[in-house]
C-alpha atoms as a PDB file:
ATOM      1  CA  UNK A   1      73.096   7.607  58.234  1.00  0.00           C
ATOM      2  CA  UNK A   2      75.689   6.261  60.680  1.00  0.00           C
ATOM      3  CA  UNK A   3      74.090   4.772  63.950  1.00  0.00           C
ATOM      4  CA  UNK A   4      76.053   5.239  66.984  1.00  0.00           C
ATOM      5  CA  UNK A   5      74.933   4.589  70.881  1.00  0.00           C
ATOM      6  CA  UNK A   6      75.365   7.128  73.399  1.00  0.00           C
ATOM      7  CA  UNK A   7      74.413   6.404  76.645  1.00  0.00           C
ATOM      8  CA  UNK A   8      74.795   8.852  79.961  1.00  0.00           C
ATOM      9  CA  UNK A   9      75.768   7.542  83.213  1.00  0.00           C
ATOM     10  CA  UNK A  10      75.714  10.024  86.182  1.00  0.00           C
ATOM     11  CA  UNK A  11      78.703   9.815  88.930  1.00  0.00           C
ATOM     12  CA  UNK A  12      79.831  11.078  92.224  1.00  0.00           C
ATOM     13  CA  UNK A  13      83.493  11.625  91.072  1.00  0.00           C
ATOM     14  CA  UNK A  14      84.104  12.314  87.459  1.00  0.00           C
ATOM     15  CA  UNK A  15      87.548  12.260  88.047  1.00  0.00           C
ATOM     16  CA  UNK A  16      87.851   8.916  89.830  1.00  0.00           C
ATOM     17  CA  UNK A  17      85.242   7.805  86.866  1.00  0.00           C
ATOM     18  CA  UNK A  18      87.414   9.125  84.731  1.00  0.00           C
ATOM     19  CA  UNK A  19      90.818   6.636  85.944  1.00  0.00           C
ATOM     20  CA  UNK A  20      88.181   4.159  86.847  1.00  0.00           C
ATOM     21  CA  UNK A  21      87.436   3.241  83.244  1.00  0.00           C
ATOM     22  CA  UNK A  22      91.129   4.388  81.742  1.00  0.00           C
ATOM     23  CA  UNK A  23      91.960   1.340  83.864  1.00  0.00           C
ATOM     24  CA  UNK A  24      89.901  -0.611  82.127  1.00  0.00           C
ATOM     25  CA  UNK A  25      91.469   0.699  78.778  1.00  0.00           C
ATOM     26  CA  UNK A  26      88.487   3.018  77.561  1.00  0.00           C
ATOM     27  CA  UNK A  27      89.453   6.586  76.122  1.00  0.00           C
ATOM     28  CA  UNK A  28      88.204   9.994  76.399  1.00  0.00           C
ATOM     29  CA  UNK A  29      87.400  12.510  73.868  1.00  0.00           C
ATOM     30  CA  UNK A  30      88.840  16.238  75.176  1.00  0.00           C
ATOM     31  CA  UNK A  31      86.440  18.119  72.504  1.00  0.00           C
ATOM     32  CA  UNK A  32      83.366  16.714  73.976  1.00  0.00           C
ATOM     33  CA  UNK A  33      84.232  17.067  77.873  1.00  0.00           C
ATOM     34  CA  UNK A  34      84.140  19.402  80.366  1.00  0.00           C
ATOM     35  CA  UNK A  35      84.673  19.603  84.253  1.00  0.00           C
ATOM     36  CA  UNK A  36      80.781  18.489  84.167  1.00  0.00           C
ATOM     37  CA  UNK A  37      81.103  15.736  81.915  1.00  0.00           C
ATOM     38  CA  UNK A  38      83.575  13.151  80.074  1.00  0.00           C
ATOM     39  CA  UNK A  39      82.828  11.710  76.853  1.00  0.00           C
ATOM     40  CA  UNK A  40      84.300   8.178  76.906  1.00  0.00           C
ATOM     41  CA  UNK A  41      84.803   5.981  73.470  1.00  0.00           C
ATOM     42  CA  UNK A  42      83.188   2.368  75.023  1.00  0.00           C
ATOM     43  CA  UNK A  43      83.884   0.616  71.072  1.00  0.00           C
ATOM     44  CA  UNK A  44      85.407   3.664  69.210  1.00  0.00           C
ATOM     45  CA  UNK A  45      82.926   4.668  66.597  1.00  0.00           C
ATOM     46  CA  UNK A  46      79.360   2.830  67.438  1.00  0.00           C
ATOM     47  CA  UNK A  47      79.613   3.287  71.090  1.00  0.00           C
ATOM     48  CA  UNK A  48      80.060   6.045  73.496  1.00  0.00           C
ATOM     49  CA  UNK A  49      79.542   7.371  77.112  1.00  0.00           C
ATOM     50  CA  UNK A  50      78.826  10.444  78.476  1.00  0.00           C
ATOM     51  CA  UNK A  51      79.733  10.232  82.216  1.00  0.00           C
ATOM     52  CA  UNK A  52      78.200  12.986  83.864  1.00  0.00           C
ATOM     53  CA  UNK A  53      78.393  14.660  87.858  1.00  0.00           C
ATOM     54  CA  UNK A  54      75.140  13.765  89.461  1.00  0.00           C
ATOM     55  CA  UNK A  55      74.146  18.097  88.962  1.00  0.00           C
ATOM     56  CA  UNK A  56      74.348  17.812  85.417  1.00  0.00           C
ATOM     57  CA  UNK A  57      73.091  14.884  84.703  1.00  0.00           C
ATOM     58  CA  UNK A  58      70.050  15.743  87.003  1.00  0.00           C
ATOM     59  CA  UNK A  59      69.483  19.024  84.906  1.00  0.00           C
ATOM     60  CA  UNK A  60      68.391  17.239  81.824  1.00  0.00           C
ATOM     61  CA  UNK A  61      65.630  15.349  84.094  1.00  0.00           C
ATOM     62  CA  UNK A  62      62.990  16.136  85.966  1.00  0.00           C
ATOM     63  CA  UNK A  63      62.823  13.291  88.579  1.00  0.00           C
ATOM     64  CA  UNK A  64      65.144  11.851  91.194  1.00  0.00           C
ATOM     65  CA  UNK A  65      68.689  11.198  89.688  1.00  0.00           C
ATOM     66  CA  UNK A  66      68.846   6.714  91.066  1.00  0.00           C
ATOM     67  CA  UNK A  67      71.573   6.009  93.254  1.00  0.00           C
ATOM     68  CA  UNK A  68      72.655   2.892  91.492  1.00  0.00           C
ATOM     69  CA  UNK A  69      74.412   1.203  94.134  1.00  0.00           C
ATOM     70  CA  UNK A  70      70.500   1.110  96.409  1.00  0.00           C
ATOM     71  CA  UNK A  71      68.228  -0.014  93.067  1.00  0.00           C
ATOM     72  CA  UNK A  72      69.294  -0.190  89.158  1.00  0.00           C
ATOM     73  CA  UNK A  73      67.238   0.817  85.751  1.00  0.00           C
ATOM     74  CA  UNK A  74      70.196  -1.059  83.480  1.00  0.00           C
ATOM     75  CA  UNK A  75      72.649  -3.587  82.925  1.00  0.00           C
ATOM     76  CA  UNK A  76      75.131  -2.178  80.298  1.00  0.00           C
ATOM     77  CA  UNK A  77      76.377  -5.178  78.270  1.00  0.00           C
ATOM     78  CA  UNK A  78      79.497  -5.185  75.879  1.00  0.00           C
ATOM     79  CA  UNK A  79      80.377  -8.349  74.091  1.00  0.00           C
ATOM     80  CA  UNK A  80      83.788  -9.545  73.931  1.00  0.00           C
ATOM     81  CA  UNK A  81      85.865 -10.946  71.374  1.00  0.00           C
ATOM     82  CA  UNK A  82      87.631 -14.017  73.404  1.00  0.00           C
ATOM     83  CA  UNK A  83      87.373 -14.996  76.577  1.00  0.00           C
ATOM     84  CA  UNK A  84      90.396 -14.175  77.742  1.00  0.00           C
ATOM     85  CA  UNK A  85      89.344 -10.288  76.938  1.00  0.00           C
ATOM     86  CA  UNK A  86      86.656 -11.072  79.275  1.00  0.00           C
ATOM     87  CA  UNK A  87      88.777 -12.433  82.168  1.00  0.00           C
ATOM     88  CA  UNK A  88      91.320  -9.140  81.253  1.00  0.00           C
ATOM     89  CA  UNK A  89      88.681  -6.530  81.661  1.00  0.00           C
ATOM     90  CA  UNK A  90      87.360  -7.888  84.623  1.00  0.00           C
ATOM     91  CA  UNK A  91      90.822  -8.547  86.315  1.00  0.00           C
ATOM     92  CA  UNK A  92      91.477  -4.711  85.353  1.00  0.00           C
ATOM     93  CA  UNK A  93      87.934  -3.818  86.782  1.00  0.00           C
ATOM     94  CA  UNK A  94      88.917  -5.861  89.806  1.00  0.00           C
ATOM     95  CA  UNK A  95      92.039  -3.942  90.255  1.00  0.00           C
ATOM     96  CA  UNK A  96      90.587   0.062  89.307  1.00  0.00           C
ATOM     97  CA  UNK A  97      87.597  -0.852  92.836  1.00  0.00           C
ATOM     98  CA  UNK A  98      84.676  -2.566  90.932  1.00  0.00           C
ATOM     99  CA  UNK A  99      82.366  -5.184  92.851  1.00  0.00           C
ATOM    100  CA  UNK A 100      82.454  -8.417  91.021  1.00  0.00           C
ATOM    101  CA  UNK A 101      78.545  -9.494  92.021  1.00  0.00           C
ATOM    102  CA  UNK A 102      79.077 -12.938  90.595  1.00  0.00           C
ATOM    103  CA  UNK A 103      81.659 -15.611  89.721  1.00  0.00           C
ATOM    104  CA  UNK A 104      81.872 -16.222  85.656  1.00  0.00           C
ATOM    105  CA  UNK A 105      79.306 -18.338  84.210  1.00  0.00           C
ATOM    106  CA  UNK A 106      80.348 -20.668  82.104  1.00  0.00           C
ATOM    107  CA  UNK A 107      77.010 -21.819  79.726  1.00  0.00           C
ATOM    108  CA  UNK A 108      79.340 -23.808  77.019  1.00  0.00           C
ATOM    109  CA  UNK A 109      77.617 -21.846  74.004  1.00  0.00           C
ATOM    110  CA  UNK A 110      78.505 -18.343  76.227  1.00  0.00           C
ATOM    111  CA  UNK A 111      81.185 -17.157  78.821  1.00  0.00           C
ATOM    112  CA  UNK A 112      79.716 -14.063  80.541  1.00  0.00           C
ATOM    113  CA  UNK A 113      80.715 -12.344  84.379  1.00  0.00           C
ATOM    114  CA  UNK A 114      79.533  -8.722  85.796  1.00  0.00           C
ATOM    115  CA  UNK A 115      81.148  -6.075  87.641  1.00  0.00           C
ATOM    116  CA  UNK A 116      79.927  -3.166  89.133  1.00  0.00           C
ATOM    117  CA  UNK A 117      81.199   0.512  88.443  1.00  0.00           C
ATOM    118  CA  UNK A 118      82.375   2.686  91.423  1.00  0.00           C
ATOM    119  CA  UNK A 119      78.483   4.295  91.111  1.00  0.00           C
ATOM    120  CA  UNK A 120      77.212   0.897  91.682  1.00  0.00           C
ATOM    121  CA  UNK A 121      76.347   0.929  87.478  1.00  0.00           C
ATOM    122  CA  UNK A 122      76.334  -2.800  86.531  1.00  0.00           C
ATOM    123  CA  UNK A 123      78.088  -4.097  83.351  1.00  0.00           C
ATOM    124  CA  UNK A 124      78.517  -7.455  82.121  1.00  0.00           C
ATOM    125  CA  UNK A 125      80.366  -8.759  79.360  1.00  0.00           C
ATOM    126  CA  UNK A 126      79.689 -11.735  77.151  1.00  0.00           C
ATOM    127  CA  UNK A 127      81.667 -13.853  75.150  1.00  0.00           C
ATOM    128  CA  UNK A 128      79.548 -16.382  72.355  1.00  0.00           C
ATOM    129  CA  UNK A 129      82.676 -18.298  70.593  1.00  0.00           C
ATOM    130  CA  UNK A 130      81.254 -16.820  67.333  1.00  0.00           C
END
């Protein structure tokens, strides 16, 4: 059975969403989307996103939708393969409107630094050196 991870994110803008994380280099299936939803390859084959308007995503719950720039659930966290990916993706994160939270942390054995989505959805990528 092949494992894949599919997680849903609501957003204000899909389309802003949608050039948001293009900036950033992600892609977006057609065959899977809508003018409701985007399905976004995060790392093409194991892990996807479904970025959804705040409507749709709130019709598949029955609870308060979280506005994720006043309280967060998750921190979505992609591992990169050097550190100078890192430093790209967050320079092109920088440059598409994220909020970097933090500076880089630098542990020796791990290079990791955050940035926050235009919904306020955190992400932080790691480097290990492995």
């Amino acid at each position: 059975m092949k494992k894949e991870i599919i997680f849903n994110l609501p957003v204000k803008d899909l389309e802003k969403s949608k050039a948001f994380f293009a900036a950033l280099g992600f892609t977006f299936n057609p065959q899977y989307s809508s003018d409701k939803a985007a399905f976004m390859e995060v790392v093409e084959g194991s892990v996807r996103a479904m970025l959804m308007t705040e409507d749709f995503f709130h019709s598949f719950i029955n609870k308060p939708v979280v506005n994720a720039r006043e309280a967060n659930e998750v921190i979505l966290c992609l591992s990169c393969d050097t550190r100078g990916e890192l430093d790209s993706l967050i320079a092109k994160a920088t440059a598409a409107g994220a909020r970097i939270p933090h500076p880089p942390e630098d542990h020796g054995f791990m290079y990791d630094q955050g940035f926050e989505d235009l919904d306020g959805h955190l992400w932080n990528l790691v480097w290990t050196g492995s």
